[in-house]
C-alpha atoms as a PDB file:
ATOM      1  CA  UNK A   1     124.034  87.084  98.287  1.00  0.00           C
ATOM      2  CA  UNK A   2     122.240  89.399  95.770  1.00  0.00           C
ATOM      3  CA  UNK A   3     119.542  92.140  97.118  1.00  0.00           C
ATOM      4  CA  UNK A   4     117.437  93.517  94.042  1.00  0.00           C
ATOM      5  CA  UNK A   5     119.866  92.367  91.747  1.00  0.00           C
ATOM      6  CA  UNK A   6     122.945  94.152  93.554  1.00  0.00           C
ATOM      7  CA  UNK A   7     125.496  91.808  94.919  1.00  0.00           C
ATOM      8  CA  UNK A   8     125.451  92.518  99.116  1.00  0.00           C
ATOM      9  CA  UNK A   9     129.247  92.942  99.019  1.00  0.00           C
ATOM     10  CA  UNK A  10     128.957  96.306  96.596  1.00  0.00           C
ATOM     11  CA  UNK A  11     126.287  97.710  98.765  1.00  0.00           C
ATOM     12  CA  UNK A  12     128.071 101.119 100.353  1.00  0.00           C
ATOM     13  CA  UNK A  13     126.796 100.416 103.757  1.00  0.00           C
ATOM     14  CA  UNK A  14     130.055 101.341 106.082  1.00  0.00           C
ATOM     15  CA  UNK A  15     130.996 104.500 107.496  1.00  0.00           C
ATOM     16  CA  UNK A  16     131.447 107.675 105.453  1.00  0.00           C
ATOM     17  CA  UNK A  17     133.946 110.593 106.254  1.00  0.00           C
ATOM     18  CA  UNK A  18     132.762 113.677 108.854  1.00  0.00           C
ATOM     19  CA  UNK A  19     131.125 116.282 107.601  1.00  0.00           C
ATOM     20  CA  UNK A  20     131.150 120.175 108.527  1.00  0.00           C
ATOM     21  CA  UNK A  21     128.172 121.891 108.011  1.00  0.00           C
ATOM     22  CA  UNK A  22     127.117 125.826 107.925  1.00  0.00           C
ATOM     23  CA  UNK A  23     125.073 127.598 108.861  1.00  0.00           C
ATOM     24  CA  UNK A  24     121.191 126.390 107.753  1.00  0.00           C
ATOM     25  CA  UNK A  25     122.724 123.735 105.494  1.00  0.00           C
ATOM     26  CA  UNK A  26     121.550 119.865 106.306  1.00  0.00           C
ATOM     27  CA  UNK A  27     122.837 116.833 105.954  1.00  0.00           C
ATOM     28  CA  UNK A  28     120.420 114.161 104.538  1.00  0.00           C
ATOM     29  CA  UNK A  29     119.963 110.257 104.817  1.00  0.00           C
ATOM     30  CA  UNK A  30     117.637 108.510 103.343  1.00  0.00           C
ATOM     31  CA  UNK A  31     116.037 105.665 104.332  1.00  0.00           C
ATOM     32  CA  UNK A  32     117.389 102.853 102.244  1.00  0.00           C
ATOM     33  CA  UNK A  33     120.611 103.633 102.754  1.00  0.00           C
ATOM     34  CA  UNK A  34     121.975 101.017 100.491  1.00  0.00           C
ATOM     35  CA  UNK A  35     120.316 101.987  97.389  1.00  0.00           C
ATOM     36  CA  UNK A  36     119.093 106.046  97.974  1.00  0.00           C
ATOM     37  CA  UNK A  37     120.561 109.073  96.407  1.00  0.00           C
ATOM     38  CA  UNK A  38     121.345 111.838  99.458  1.00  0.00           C
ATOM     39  CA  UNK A  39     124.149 114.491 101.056  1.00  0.00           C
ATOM     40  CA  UNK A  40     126.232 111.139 100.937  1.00  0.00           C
ATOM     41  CA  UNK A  41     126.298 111.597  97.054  1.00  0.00           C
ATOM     42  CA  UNK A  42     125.736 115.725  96.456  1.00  0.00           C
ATOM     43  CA  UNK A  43     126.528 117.052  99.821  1.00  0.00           C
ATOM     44  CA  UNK A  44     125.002 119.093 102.154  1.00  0.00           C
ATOM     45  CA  UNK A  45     121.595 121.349 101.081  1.00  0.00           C
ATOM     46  CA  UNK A  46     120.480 124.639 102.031  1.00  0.00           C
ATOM     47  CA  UNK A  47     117.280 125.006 104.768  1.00  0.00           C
ATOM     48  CA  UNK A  48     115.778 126.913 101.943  1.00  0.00           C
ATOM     49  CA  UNK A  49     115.309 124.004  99.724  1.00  0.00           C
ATOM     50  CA  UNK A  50     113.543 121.350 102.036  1.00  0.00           C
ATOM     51  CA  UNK A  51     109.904 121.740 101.234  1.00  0.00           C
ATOM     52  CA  UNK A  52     107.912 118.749 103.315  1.00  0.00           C
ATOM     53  CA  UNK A  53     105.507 118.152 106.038  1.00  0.00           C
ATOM     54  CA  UNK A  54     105.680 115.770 108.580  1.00  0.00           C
ATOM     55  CA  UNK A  55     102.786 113.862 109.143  1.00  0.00           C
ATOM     56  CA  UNK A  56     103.532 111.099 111.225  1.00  0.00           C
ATOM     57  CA  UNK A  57     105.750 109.152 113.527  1.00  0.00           C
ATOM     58  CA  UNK A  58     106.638 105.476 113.417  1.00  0.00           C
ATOM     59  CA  UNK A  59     109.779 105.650 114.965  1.00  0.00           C
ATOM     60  CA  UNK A  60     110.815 104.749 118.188  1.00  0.00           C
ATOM     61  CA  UNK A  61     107.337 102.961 118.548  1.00  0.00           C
ATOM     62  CA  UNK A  62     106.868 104.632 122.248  1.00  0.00           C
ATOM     63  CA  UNK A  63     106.305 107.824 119.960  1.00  0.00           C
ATOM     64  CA  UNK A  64     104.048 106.250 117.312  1.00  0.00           C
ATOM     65  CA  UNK A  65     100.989 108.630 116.325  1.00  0.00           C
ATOM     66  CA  UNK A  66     100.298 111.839 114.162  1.00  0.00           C
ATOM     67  CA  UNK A  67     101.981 114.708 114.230  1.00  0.00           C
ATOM     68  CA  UNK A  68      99.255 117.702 114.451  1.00  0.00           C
ATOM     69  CA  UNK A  69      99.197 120.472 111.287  1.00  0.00           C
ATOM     70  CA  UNK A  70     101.887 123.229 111.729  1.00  0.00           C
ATOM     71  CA  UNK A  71     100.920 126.181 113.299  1.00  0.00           C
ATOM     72  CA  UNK A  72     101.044 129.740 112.391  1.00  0.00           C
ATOM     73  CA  UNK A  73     104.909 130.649 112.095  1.00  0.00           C
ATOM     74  CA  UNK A  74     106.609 127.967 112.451  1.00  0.00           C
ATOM     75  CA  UNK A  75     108.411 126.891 109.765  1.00  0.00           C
ATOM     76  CA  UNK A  76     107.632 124.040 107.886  1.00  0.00           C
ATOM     77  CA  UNK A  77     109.682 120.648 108.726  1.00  0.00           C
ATOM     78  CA  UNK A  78     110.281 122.475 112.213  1.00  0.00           C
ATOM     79  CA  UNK A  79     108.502 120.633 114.954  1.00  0.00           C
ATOM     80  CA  UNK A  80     108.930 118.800 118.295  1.00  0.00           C
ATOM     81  CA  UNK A  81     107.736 115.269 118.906  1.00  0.00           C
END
């Protein structure tokens, strides 16, 4: 079986090898994890670096809705659902 072109039997889908983490530093998936680039391929990345907003969530359904704008010192990507 092929997915975009890929044969399914080279698709790096199994388990990868523990990883310690420091202080502030994240470990990133992303969401196609057959075919996306992440902390699987260049390791673990600094707090400082992750610039994004949440916006929604779709995931588990039961919480399904917007997420409201941050507010006033919280750091961005930091939020509770």
């Amino acid at each position: 079986m092929y997915v975009n072109g890929v044969k399914a039997d080279d698709i790096a889908t199994g388990d990868f090898p523990k990883v310690d983490l420091e202080a502030k530093q994240y470990f990133v998936l992303g969401d196609n994890r057959s075919f996306s680039q992440d902390s699987r391929d260049f390791g673990p990345i600094p707090r400082d670096t992750i610039f994004a907003r949440v916006f929604m969530v779709y995931w588990p359904f039961s919480h399904l809705g917007s997420i409201p704008a941050r507010k006033a010192g919280r750091p961005p990507g930091e939020i509770s659902c």
